[in-house]
Protein backbone atom coordinates (compact mmCIF):
# COMPACT_ATOMS: atom_id res chain seq x y z
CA UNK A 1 -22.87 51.03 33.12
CA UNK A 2 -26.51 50.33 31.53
CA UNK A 3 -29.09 52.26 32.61
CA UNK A 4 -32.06 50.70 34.30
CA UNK A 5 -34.14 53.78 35.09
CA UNK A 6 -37.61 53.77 34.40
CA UNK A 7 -38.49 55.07 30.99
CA UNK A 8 -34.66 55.33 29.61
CA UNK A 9 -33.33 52.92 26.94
CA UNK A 10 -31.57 49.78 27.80
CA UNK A 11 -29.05 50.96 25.47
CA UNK A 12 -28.36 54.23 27.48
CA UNK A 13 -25.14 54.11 29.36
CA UNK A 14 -23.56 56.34 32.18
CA UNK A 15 -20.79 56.68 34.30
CA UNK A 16 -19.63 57.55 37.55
CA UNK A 17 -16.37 59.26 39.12
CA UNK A 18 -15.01 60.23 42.06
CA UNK A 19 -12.72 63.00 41.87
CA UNK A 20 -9.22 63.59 44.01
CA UNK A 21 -8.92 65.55 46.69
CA UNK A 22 -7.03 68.02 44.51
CA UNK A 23 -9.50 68.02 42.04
CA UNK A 24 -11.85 69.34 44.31
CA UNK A 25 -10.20 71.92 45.58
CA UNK A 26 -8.74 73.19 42.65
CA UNK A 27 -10.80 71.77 39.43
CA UNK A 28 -14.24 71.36 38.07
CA UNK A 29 -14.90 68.25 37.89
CA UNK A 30 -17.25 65.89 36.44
CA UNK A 31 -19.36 63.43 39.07
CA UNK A 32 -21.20 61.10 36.51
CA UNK A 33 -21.86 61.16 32.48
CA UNK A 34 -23.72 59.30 29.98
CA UNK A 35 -25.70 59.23 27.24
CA UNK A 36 -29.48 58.49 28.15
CA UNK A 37 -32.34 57.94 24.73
CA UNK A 38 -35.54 58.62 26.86
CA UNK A 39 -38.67 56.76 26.26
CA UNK A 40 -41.95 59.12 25.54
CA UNK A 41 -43.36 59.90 29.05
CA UNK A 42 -39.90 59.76 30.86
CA UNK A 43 -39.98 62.77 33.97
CA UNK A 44 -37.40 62.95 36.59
CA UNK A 45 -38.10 65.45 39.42
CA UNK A 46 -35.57 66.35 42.25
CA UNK A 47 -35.40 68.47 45.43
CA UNK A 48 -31.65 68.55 45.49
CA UNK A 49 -28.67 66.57 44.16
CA UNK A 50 -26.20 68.51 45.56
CA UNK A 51 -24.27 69.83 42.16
CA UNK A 52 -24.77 71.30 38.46
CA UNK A 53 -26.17 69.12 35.58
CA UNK A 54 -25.38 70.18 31.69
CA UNK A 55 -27.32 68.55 28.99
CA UNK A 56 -26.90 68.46 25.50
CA UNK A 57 -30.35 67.87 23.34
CA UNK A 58 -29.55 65.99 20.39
CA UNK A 59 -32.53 64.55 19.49
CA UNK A 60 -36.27 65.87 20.09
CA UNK A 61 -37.09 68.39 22.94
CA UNK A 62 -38.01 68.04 26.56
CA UNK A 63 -39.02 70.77 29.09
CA UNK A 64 -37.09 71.94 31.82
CA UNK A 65 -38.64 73.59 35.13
CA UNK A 66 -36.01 75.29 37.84
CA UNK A 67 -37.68 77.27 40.48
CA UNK A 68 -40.80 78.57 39.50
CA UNK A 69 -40.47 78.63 35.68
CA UNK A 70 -40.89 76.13 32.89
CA UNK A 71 -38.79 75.94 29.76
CA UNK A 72 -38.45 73.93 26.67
CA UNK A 73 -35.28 73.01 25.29
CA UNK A 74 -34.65 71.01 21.58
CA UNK A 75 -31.79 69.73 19.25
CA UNK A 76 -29.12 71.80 19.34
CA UNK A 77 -29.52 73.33 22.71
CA UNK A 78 -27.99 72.80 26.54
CA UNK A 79 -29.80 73.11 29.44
CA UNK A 80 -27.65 74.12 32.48
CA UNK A 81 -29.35 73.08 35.84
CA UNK A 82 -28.67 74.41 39.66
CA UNK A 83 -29.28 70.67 41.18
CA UNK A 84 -28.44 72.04 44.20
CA UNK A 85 -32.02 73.15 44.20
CA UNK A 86 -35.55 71.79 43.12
CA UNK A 87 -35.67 71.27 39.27
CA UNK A 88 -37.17 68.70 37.00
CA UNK A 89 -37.26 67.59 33.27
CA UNK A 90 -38.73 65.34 31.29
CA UNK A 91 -40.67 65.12 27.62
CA UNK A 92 -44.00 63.28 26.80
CA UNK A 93 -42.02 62.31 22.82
CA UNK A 94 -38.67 60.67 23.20
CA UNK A 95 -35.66 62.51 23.06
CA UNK A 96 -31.88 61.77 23.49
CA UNK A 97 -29.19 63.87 25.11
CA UNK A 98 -25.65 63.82 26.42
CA UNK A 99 -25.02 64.69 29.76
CA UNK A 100 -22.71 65.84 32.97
CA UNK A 101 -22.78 66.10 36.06
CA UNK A 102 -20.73 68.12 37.43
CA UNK A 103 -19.23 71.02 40.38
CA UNK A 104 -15.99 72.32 41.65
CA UNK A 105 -15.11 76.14 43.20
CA UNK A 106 -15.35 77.64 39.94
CA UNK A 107 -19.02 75.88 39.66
CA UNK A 108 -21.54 77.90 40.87
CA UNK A 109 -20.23 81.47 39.79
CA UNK A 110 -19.97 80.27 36.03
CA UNK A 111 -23.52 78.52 36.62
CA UNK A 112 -24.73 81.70 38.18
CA UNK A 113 -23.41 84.16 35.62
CA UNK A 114 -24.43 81.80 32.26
CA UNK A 115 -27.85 82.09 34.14
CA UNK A 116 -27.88 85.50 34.18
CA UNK A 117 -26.92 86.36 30.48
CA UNK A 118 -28.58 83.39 28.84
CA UNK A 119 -31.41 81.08 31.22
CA UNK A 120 -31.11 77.67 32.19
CA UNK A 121 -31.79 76.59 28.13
CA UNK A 122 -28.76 78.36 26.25
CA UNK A 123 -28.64 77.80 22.20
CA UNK A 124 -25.42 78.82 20.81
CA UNK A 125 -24.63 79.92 17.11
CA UNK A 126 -22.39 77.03 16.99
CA UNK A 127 -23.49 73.97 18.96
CA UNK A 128 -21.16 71.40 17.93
CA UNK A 129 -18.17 73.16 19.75
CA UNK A 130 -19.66 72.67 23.54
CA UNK A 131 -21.38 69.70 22.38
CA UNK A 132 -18.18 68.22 21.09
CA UNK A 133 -16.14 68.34 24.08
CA UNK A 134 -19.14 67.39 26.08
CA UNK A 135 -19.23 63.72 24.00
CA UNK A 136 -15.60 63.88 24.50
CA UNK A 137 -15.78 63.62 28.34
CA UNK A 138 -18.34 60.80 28.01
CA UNK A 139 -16.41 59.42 25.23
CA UNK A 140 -13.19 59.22 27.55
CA UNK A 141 -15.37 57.28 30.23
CA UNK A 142 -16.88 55.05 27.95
CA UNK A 143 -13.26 53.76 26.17
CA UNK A 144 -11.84 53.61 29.45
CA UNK A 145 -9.46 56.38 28.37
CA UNK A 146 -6.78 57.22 30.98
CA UNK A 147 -8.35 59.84 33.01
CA UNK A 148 -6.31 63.20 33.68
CA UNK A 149 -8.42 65.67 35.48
CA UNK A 150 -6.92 68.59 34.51
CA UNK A 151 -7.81 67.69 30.98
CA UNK A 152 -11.13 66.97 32.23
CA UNK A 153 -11.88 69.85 34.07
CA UNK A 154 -10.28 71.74 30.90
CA UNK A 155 -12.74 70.50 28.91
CA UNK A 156 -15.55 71.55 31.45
CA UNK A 157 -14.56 75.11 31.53
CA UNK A 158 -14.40 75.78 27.87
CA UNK A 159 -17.58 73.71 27.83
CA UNK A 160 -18.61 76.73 30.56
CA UNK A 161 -16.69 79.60 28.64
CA UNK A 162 -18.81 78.84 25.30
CA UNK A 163 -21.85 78.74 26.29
CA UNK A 164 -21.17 81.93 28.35
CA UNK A 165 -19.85 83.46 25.27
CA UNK A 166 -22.44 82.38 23.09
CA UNK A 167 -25.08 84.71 25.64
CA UNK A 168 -23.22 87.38 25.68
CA UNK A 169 -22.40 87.49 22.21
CA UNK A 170 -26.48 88.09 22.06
CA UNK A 171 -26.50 91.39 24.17
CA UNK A 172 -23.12 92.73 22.59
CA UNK A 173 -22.28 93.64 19.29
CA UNK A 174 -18.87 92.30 18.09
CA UNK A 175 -18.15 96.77 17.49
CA UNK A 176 -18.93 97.37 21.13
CA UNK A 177 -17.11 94.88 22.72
CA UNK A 178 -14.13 95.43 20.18
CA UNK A 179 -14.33 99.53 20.77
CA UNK A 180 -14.05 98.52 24.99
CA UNK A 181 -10.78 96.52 24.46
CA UNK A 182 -9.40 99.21 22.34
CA UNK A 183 -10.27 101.71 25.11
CA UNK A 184 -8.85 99.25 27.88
CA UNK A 185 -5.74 98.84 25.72
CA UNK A 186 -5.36 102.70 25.32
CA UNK A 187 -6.13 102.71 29.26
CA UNK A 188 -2.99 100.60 30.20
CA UNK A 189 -0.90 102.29 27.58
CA UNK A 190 -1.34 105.75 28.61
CA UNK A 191 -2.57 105.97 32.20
CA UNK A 192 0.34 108.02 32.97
CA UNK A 193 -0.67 110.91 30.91
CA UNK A 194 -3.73 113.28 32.06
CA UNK A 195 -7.06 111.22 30.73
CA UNK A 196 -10.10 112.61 30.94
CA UNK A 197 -13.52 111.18 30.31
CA UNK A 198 -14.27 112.68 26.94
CA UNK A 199 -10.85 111.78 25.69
CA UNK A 200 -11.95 107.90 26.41
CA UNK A 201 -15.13 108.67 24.94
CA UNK A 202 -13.45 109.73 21.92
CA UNK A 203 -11.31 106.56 21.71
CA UNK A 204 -14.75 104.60 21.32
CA UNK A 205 -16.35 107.10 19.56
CA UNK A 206 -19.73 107.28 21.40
CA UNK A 207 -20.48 109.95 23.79
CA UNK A 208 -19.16 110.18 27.11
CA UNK A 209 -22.72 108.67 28.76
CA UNK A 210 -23.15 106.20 26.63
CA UNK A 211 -19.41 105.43 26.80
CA UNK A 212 -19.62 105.17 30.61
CA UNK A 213 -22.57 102.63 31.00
CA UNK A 214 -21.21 100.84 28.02
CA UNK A 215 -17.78 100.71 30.04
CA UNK A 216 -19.55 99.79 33.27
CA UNK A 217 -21.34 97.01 31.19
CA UNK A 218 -18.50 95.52 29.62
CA UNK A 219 -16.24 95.43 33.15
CA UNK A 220 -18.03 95.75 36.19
CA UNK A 221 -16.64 99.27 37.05
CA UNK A 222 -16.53 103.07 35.53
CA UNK A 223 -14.03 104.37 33.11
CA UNK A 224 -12.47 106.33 36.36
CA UNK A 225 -12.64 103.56 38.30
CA UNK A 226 -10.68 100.86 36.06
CA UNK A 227 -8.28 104.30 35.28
CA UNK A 228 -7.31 104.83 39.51
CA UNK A 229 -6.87 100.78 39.40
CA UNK A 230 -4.69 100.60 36.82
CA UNK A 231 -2.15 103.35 38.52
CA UNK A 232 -2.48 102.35 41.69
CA UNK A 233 -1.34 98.77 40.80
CA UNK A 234 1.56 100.25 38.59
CA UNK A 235 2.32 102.14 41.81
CA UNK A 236 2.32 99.38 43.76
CA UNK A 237 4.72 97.84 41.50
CA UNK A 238 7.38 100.33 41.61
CA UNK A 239 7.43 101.05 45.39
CA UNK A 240 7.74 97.11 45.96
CA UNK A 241 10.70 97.11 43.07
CA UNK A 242 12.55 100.59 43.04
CA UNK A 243 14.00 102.84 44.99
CA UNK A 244 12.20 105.87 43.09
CA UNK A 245 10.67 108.71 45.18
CA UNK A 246 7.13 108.63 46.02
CA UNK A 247 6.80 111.94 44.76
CA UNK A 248 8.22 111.17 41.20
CA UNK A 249 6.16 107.74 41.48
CA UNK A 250 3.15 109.94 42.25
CA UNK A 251 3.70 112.20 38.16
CA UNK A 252 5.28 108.52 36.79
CA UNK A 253 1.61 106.85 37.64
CA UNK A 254 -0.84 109.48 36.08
CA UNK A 255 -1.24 111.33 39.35
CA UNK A 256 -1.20 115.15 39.53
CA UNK A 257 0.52 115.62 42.45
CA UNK A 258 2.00 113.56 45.25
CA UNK A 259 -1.11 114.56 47.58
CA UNK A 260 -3.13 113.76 45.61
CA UNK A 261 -1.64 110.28 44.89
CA UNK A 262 -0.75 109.55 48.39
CA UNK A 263 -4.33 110.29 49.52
CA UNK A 264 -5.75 107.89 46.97
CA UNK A 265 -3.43 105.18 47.66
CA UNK A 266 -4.27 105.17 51.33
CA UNK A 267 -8.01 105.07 50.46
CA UNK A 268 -7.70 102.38 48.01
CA UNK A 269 -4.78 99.84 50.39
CA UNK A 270 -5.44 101.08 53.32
CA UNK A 271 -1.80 102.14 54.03
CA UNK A 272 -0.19 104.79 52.81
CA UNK A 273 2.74 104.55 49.98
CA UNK A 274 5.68 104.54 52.45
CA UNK A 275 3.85 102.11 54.54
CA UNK A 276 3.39 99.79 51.92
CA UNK A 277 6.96 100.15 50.82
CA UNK A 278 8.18 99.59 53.43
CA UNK A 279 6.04 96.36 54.68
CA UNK A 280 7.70 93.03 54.50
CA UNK A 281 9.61 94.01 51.71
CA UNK A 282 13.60 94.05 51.01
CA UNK A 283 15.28 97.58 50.31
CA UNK A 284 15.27 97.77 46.61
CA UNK A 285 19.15 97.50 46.50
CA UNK A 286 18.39 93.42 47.25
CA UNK A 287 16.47 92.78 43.93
């Protein structure tokens, strides 16, 4: 469809969709897309449009306001935007970009999260990989390709996961974030054995406080707390699919005594190991 908004090319085109009910329940999904060449002077302000708008700059620079604060973004950059809340953009030069519109359940937490490690303008290392499969969506409108929406929403979240990626990969060094994986690896290998702080520390080589906030950082929890929920899910494993002792599941897990691991089960589920056992489950001589 040809725009006819004030200030945008004839020649820009866009397209609309309405997505299944599936879709939106289980998919992101894209609402409308197009390709807009905006005349010098062109400004679009909004209170709310009730979902998320990416752009992809590929020719000149415009500036971007959301909230409070004013940004500029040029060639080679996205701007992600919270329409769900007041935001406007525009340029006084002419500028081009491809564009989506776009939400679904997964929508707002990616939004809120690339926000957080990178602003509403994001400028990856690598541009034409989220730019590409951004002109691919609009590309599959504009041939009337056969739309599948998981491919679509696909598309959207490595759109999402690259441009994420591309901010964090700003505030972590490749050796950091390699040096936590090791760790977590060693974690899931050898949780059963006695681990101690230091001995994680070591793993990474950095000191045990820098290890722990680096840790904490990388996952969302401490080094002791990823350790407890690692055994207590291999726990939960075996007293849902064995018939082996609590006590000997208790040594089996990393725990140093079946007090010990009982009491920490209970404060973690809830329940205590027996009671977990034995809820809604078969007796392990049915498997």
């Amino acid at each position: 469809m040809r725009s006819t908004e004030f200030k945008v090319s004839p020649q820009s085109d866009y397209y609309v969709y309405t997505p299944s009910a599936l879709a939106r329940k289980l998919y992101l999904y894209p609402l409308l897309t197009g390709y807009f060449i905006y005349e010098p002077g062109y400004f679009i302000e909004r209170n709310h449009f009730d979902n998320f708008l990416i752009m992809y700059i590929s020719k000149g620079t415009c500036t971007v306001s959301a909230g409070s604060q004013s940004y500029t973004a040029s060639a080679g950059q996205f701007v992600l935007l919270d329409c769900y809340h007041p935001h406007s953009y525009g340029s006084e030069d002419s500028w081009e970009a491809v564009w989506l519109h776009f939400d679904g359940p997964l929508a707002r937490a990616y939004h809120d999260e690339i926000l957080s490690e990178c602003g509403p303008v994001i400028a990856p290392a690598h541009p034409e990989v989220p730019g590409g499969l951004l002109s691919r969506i609009y590309e599959i409108f504009r041939t009337s390709s056969p739309l599948e929406e998981h491919a679509l929403s696909d598309y959207i979240t490595r759109i999402l996961n690259s441009l994420l990626f591309s901010g964090q990969s700003k505030k972590r060094s490749a050796l950091r974030t390699s040096s936590i994986a090791d760790t977590i690896t060693y974690i899931n290998e050898h949780f059963h054995e006695s681990l101690t702080l230091t001995t994680l520390a070591k793993q990474a080589n950095v000191s045990p406080y820098h290890f722990t906030r680096i840790f904490a950082k990388e996952t969302g929890m401490t080094p002791h707390h990823y350790l407890i929920a690692t055994r207590i899910s291999a726990a939960k494993f075996l007293l849902k699919s064995s018939g082996t002792s609590i006590k000997e599941i208790a040594f089996r897990t990393g725990f140093q005594s079946e007090t010990s691991f009982c009491n920490t089960f209970k404060k973690w589920e809830g329940c205590t190991p027996s009671q977990y056992r034995s809820s809604g489950t078969l007796s392990p001589s049915a498997f």
